[in-house]
C-alpha atoms as a PDB file:
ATOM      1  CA  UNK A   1     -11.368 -71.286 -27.323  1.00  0.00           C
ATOM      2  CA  UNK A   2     -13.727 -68.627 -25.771  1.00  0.00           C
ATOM      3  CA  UNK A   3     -11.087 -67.844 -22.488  1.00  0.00           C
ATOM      4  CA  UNK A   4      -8.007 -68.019 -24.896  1.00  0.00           C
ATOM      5  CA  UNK A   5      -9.964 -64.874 -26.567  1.00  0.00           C
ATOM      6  CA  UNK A   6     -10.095 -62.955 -23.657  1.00  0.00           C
ATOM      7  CA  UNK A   7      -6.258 -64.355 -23.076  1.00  0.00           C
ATOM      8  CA  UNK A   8      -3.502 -61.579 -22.031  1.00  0.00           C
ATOM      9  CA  UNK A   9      -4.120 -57.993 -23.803  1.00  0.00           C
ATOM     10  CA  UNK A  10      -0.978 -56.972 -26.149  1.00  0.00           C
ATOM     11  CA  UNK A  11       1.402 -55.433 -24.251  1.00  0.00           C
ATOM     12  CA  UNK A  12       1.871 -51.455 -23.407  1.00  0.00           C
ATOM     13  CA  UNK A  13       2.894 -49.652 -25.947  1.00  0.00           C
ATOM     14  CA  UNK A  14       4.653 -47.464 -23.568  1.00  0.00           C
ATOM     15  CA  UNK A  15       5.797 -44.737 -26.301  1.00  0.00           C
ATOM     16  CA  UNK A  16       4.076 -41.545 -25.330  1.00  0.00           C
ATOM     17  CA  UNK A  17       2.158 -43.354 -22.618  1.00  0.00           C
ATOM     18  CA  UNK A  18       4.080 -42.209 -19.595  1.00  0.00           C
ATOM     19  CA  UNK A  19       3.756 -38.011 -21.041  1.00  0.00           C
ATOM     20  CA  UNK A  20       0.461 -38.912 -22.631  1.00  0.00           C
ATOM     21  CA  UNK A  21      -0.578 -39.699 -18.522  1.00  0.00           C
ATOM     22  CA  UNK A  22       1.177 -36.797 -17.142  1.00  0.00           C
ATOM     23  CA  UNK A  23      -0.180 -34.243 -19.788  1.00  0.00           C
ATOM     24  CA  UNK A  24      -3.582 -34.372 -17.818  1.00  0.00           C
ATOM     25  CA  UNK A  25      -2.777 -31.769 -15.251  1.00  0.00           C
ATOM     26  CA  UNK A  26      -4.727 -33.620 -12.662  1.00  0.00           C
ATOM     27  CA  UNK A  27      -7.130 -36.766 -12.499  1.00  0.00           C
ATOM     28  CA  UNK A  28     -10.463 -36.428 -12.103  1.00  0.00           C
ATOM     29  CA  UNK A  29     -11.977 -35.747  -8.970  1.00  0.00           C
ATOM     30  CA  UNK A  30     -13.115 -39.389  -8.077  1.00  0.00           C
ATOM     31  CA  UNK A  31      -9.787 -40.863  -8.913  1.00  0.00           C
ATOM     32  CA  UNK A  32      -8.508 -38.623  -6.383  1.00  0.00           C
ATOM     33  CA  UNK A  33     -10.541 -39.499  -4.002  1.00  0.00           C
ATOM     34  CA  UNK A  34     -10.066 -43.240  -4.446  1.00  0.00           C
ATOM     35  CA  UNK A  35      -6.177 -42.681  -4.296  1.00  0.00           C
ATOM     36  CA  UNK A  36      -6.787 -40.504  -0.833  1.00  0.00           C
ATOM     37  CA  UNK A  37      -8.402 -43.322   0.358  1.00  0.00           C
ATOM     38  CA  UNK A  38      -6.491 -45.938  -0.491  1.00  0.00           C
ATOM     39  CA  UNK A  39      -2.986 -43.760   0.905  1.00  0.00           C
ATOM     40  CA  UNK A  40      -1.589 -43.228  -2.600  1.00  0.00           C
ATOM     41  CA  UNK A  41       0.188 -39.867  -3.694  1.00  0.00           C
ATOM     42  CA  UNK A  42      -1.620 -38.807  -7.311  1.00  0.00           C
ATOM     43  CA  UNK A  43       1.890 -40.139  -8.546  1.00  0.00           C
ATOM     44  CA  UNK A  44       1.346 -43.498  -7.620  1.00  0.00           C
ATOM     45  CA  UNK A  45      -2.291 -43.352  -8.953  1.00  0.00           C
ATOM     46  CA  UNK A  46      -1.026 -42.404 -12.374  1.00  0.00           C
ATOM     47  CA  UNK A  47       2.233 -45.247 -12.236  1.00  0.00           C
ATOM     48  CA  UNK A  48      -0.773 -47.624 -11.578  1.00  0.00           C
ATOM     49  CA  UNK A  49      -2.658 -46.649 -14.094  1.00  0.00           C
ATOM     50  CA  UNK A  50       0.400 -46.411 -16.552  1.00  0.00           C
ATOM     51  CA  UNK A  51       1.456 -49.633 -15.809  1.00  0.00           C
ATOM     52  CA  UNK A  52      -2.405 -50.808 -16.771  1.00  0.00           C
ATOM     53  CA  UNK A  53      -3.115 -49.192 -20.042  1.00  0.00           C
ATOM     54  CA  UNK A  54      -2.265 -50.652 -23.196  1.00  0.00           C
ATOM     55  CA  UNK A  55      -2.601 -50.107 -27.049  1.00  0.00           C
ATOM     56  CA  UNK A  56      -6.037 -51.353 -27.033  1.00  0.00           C
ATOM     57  CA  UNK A  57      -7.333 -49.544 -23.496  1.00  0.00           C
ATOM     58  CA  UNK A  58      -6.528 -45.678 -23.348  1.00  0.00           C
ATOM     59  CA  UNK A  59      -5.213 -43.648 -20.284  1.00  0.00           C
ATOM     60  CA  UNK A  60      -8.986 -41.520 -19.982  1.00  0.00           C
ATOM     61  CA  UNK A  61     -10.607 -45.422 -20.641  1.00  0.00           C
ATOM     62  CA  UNK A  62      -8.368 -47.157 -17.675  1.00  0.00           C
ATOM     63  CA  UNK A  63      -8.411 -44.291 -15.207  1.00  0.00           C
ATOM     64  CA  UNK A  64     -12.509 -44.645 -15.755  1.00  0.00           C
ATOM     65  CA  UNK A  65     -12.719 -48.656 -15.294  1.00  0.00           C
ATOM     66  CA  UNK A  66     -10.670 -48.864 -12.016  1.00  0.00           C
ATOM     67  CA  UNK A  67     -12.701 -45.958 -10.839  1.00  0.00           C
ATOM     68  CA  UNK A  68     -15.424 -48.688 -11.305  1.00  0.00           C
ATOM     69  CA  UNK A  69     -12.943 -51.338  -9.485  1.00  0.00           C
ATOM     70  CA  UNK A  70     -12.866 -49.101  -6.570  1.00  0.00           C
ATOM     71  CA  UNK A  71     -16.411 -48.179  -6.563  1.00  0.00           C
ATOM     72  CA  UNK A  72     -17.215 -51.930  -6.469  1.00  0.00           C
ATOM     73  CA  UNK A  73     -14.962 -52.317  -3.296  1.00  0.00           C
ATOM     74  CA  UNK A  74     -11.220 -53.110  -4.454  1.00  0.00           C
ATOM     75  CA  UNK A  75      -8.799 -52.037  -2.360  1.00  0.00           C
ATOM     76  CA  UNK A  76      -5.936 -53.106  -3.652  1.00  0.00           C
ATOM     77  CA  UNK A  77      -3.290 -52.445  -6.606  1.00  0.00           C
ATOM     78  CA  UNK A  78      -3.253 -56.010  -7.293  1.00  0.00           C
ATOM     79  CA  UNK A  79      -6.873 -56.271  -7.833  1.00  0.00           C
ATOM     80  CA  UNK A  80      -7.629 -52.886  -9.245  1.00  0.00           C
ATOM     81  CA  UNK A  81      -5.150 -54.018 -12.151  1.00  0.00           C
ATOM     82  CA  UNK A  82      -6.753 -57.300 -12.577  1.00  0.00           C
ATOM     83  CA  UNK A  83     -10.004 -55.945 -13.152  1.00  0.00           C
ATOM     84  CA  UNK A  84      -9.021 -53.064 -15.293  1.00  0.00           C
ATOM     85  CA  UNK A  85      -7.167 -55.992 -17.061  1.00  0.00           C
ATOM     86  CA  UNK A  86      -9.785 -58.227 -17.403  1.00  0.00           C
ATOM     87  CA  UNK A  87     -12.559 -55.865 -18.866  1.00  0.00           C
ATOM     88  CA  UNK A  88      -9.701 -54.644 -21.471  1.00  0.00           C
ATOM     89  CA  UNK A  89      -9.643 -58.605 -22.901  1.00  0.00           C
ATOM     90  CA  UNK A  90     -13.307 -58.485 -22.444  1.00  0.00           C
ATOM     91  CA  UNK A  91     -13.855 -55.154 -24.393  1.00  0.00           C
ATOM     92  CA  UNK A  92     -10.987 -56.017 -26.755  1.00  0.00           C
ATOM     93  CA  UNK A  93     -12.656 -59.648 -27.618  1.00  0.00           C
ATOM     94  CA  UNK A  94     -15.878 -58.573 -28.416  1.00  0.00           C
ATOM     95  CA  UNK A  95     -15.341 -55.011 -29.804  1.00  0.00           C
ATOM     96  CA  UNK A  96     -17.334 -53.049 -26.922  1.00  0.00           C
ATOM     97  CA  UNK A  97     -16.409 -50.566 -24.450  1.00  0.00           C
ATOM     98  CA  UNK A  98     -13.918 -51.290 -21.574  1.00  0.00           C
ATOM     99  CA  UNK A  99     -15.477 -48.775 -18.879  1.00  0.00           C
ATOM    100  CA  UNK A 100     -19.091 -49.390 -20.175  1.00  0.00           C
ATOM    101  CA  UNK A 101     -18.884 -52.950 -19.623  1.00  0.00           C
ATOM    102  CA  UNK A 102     -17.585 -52.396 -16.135  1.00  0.00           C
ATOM    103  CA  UNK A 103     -20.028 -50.268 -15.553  1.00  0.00           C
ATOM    104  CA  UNK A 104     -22.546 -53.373 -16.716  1.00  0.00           C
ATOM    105  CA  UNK A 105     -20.438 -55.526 -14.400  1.00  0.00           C
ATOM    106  CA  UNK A 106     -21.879 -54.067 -10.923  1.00  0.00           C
ATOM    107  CA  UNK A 107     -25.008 -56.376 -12.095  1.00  0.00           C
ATOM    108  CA  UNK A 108     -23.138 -59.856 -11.550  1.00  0.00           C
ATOM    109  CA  UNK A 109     -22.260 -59.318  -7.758  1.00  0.00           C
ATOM    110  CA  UNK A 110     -26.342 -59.884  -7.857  1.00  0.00           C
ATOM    111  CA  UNK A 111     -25.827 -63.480  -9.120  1.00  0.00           C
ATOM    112  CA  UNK A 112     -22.746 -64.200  -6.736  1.00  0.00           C
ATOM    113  CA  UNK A 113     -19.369 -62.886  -8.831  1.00  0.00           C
ATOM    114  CA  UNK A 114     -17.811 -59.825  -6.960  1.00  0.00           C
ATOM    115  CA  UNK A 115     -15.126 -57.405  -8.505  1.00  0.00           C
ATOM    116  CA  UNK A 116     -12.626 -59.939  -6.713  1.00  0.00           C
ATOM    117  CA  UNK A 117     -13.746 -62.996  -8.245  1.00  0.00           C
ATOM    118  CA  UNK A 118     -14.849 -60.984 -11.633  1.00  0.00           C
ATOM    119  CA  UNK A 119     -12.581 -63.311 -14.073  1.00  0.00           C
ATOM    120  CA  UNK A 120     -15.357 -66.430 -12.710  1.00  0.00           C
ATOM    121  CA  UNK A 121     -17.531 -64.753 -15.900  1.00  0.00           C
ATOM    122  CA  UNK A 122     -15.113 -65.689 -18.347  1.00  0.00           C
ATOM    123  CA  UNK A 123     -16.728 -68.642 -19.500  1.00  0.00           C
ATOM    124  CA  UNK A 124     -20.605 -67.275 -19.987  1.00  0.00           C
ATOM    125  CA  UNK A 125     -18.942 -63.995 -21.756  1.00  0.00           C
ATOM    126  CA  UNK A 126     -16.608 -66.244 -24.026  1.00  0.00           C
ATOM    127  CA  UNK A 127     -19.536 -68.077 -25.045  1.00  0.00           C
ATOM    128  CA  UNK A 128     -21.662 -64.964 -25.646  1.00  0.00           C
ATOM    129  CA  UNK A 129     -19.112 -63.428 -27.665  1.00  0.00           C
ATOM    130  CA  UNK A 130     -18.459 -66.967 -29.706  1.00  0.00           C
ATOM    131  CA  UNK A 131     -21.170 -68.301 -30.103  1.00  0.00           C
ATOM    132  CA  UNK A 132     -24.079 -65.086 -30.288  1.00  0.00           C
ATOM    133  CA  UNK A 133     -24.642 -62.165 -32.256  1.00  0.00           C
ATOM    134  CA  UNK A 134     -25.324 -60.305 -28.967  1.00  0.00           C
ATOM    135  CA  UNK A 135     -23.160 -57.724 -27.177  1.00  0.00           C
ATOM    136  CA  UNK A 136     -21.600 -58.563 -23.649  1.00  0.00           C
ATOM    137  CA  UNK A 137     -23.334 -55.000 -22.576  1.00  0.00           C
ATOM    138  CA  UNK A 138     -26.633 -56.741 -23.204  1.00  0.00           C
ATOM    139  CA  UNK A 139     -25.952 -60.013 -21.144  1.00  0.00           C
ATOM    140  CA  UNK A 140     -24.683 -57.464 -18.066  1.00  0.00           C
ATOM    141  CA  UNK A 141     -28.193 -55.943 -18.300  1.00  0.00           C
ATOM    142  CA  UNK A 142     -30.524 -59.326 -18.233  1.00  0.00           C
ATOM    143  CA  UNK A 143     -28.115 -60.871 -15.786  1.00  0.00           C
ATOM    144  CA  UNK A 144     -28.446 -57.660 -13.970  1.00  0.00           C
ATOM    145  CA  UNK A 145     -32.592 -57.867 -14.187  1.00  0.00           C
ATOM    146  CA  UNK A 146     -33.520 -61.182 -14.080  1.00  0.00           C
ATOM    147  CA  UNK A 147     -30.949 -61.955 -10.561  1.00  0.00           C
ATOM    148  CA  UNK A 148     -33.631 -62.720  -8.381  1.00  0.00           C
ATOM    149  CA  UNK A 149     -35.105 -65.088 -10.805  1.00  0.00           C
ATOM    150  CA  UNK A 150     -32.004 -66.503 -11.773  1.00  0.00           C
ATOM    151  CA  UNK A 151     -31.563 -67.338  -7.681  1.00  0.00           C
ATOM    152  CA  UNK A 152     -34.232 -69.013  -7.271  1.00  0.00           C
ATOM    153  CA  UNK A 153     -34.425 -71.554  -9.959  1.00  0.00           C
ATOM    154  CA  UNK A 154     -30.167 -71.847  -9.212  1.00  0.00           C
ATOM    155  CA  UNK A 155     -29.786 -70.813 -13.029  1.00  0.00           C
ATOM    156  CA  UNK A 156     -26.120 -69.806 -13.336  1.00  0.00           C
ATOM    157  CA  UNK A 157     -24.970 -66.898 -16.336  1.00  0.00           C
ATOM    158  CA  UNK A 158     -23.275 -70.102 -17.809  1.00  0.00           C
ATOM    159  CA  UNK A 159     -26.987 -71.688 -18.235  1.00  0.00           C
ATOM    160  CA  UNK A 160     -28.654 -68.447 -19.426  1.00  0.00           C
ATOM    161  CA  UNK A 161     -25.563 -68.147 -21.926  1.00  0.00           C
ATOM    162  CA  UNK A 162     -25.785 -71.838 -23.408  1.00  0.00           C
ATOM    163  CA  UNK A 163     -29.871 -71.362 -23.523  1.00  0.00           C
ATOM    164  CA  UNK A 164     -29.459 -67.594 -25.869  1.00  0.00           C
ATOM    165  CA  UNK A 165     -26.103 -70.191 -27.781  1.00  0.00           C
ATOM    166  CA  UNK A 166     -28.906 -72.557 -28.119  1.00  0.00           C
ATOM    167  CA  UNK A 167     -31.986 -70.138 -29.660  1.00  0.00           C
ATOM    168  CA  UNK A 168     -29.190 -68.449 -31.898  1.00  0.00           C
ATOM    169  CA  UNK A 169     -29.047 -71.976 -33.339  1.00  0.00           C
ATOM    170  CA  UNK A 170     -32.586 -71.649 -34.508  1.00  0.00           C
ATOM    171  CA  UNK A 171     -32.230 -68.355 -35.921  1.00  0.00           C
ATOM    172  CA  UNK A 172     -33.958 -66.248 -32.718  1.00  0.00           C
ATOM    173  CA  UNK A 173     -30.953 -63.851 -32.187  1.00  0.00           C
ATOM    174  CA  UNK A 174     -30.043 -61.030 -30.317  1.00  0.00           C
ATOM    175  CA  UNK A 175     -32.707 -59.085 -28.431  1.00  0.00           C
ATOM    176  CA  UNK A 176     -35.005 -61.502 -29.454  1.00  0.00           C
ATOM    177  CA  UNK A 177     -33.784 -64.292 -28.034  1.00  0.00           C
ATOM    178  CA  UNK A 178     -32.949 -61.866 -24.728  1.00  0.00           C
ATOM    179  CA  UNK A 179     -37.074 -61.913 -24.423  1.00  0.00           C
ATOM    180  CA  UNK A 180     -37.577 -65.398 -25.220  1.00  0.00           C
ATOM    181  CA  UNK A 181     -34.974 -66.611 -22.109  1.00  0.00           C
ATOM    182  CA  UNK A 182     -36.488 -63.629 -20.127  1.00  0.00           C
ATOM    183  CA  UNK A 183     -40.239 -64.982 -20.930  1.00  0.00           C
ATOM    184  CA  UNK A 184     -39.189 -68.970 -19.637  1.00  0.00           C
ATOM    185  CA  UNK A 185     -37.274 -67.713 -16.710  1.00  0.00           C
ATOM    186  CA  UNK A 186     -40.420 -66.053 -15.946  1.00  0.00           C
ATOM    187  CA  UNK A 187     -42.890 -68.740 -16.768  1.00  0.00           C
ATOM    188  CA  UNK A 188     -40.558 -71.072 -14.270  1.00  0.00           C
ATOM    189  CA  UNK A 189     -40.917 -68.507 -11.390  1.00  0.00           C
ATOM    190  CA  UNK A 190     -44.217 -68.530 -11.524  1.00  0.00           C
ATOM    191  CA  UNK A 191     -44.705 -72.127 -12.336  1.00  0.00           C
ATOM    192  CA  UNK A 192     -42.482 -72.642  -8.872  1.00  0.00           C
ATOM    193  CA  UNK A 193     -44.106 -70.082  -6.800  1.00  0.00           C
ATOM    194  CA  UNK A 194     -47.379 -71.751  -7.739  1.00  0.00           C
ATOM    195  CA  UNK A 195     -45.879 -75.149  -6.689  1.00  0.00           C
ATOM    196  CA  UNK A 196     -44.564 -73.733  -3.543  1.00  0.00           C
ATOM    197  CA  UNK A 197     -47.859 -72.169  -2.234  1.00  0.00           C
ATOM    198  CA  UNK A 198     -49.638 -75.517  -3.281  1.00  0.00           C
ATOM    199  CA  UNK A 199     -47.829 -77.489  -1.255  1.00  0.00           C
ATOM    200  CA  UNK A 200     -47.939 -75.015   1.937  1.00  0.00           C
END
């Protein structure tokens, strides 16, 4: 149920769309510079990003997430669309920002998911967004600062998501319950550094 919420986005509206993306006189300056380095005319940069946006991901919001795409190493149209795609479901599903949340994204390459393989978070975010009253943005940020812990004990965002699914169940939601899974994770570093320098 969670991945058929962040299925396939409705698709482009197209009305306007086309003049809506050619009304901006230029793009902004790092979206040329991505399309200079990739070997794309500004044309081609603005069919891509055409051909991206939808009714529920504007022009300004698409040209902004696969500026993230690129600044997290994409190099290709293929991919760049794929991303841009994926965060729209994302933001669409759980009523949050597309660019913000890619933004938020640059944190999971620290726990092993690249921009490439970006779509391998669909199952912790589904499950944040259908089974927790907290916001996708949030989960980024603790994945994002609790990586090295999450490493070492070989705690994957699926675990962390199932153990905040698990204190919502008791009524500790939200932020709250963000502390509590920060506080164990934590406790079980130290508890296995402690173990480790024992036995050395």
């Amino acid at each position: 149920k969670a991945i058929q919420t962040l299925g396939l986005s409705a698709t482009a509206a197209g009305i306007g769309l086309d003049a809506l993306a050619r009304s901006q006189q230029t793009l902004s300056a790092n979206t040329r510079d991505m399309a200079a380095d990739l070997g794309w005319t500004e044309d081609q940069m603005r069919a891509l990003v055409v051909a991206t946006a939808d009714v529920t991901m504007s022009v300004g919001d698409t040209i902004e997430v696969m500026d993230q795409a690129y600044r997290q190493g994409l190099r290709s149209a293929d991919q760049i669309k794929e991303y841009a795609t994926y965060w729209d479901d994302v933001a669409t599903a759980s009523g949050e920002s597309a660019p913000a949340l890619a933004a938020a994204s640059a944190s999971l390459n620290a726990v092993g998911i690249s921009a490439e393989n970006v779509t391998d978070s669909a199952k912790a975010l589904g499950y944040i967004i259908e089974n927790t009253t907290g916001s996708v943005g949030e989960f980024l940020g603790f994945i994002g600062r609790t990586a090295p812990e999450l490493n070492k004990l070989e705690i994957s965002i699926e675990d962390v998501a199932a153990m905040l699914g698990a204190l919502e169940d008791k009524g500790i939601k939200g932020r709250t319950a963000i502390t509590v899974v920060r506080e164990a994770i934590e406790e079980a570093t130290r508890t296995t550094d402690d173990y480790t320098q024992a036995i050395k």
